[in-house]
C-alpha atoms as a PDB file:
ATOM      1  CA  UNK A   1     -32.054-189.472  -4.205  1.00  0.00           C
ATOM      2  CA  UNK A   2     -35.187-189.828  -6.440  1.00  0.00           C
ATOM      3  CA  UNK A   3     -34.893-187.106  -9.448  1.00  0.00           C
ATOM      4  CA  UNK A   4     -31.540-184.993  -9.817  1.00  0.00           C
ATOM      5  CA  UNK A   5     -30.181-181.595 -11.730  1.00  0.00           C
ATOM      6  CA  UNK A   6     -27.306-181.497 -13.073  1.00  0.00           C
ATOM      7  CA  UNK A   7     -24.568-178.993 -12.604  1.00  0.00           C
ATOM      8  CA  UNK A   8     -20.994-177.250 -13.127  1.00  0.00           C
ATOM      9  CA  UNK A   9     -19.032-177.719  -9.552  1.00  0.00           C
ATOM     10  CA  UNK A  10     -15.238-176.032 -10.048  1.00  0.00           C
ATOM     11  CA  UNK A  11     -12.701-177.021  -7.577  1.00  0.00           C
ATOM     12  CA  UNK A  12      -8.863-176.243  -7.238  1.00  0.00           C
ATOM     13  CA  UNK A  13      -6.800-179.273  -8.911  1.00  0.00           C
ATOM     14  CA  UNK A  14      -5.375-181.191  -6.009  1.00  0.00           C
ATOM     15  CA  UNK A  15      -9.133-180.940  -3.958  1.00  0.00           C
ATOM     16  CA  UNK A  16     -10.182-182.073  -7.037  1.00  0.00           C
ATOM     17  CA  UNK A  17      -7.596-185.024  -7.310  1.00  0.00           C
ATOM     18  CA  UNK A  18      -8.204-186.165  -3.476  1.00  0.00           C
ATOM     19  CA  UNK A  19     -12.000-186.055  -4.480  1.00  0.00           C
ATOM     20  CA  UNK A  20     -11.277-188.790  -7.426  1.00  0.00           C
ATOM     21  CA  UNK A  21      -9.086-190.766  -5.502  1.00  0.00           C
ATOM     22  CA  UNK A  22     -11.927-190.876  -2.427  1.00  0.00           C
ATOM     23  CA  UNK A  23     -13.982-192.007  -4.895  1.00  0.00           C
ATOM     24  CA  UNK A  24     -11.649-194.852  -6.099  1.00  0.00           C
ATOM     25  CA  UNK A  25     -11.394-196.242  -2.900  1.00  0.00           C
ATOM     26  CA  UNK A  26     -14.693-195.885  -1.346  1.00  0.00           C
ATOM     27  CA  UNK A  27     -16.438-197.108  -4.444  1.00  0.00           C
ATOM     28  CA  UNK A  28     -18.338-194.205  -4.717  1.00  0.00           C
ATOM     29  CA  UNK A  29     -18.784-191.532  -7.461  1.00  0.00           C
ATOM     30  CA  UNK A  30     -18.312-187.802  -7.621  1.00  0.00           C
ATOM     31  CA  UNK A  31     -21.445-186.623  -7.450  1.00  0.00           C
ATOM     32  CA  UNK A  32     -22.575-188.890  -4.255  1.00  0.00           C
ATOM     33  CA  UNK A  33     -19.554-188.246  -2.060  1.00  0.00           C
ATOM     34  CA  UNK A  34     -20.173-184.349  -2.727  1.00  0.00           C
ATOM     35  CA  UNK A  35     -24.188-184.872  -2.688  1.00  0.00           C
ATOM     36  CA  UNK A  36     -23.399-186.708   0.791  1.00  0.00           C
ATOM     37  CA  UNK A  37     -21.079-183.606   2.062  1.00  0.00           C
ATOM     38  CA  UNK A  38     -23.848-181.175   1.169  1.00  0.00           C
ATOM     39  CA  UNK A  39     -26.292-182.962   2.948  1.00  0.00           C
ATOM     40  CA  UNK A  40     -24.259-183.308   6.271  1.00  0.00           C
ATOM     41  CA  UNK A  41     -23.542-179.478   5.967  1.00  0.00           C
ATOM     42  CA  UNK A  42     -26.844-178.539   5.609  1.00  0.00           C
ATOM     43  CA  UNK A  43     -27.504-180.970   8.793  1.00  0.00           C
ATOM     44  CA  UNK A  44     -25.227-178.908  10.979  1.00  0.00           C
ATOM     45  CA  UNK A  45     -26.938-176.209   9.921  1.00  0.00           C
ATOM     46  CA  UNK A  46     -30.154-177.407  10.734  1.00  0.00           C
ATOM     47  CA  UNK A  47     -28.586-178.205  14.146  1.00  0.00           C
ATOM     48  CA  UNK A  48     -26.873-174.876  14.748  1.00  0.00           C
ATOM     49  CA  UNK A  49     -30.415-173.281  13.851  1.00  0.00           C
ATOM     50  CA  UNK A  50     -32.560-175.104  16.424  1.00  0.00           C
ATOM     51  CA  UNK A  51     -29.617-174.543  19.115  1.00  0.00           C
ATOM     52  CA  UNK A  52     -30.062-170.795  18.392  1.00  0.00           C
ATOM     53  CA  UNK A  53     -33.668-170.885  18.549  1.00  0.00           C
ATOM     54  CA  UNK A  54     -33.376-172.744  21.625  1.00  0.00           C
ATOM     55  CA  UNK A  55     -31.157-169.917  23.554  1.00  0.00           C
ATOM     56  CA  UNK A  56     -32.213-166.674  21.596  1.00  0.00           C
ATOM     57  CA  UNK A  57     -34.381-165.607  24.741  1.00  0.00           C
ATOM     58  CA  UNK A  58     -30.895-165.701  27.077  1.00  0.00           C
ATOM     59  CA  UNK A  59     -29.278-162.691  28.064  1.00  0.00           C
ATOM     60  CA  UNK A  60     -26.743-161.799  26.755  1.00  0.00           C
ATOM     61  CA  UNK A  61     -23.377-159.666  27.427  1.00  0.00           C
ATOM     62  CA  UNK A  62     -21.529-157.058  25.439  1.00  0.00           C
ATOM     63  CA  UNK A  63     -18.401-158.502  23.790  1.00  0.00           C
ATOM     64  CA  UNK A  64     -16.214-154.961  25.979  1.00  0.00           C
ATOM     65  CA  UNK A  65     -17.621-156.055  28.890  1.00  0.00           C
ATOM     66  CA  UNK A  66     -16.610-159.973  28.681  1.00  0.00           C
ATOM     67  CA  UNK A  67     -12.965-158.848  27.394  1.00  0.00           C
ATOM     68  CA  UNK A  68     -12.856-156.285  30.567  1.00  0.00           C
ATOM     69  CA  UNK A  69     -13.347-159.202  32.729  1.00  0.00           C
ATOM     70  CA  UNK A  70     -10.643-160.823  30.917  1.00  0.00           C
ATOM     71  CA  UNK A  71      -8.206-157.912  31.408  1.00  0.00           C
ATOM     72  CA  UNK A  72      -9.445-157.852  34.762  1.00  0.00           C
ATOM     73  CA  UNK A  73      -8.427-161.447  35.819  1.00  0.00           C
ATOM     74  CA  UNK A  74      -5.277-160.917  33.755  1.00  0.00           C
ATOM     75  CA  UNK A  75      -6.364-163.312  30.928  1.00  0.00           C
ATOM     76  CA  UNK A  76      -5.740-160.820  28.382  1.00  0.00           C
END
């Protein structure tokens, strides 16, 4: 990870008690199994991002008129 910061993280007891016990088992400590769930967040972020970018020139349709079709059809 090259150079690092370091920082206050609070979490509720028992997420905070799985976390330690993950990092029992998996050999791992704290700070990389929550450095490697940031990262993958920010990756699906990343991915959600470009998938916008990809469709923001598709029409769309007004969330009344999709739930009148559902009415319609007698799916709501």
């Amino acid at each position: 990870m090259g150079q690092t910061v370091r920082t206050t993280i609070y979490f509720h007891p028992r997420l905070y008690r799985a976390l330690r016990i993950k990092a029992a088992e998996s050999g791992e400590t704290l700070s990389n199994l929550v450095g490697q769930a940031l990262v993958e967040s920010l990756r699906e972020d990343e991915i959600d991002l470009q998938a916008f970018d990809k469709r923001k020139h598709e029409r769309s349709r007004p969330l009344r008129a999709v739930l009148g079709d559902l009415r319609r059809d007698g799916l709501l």
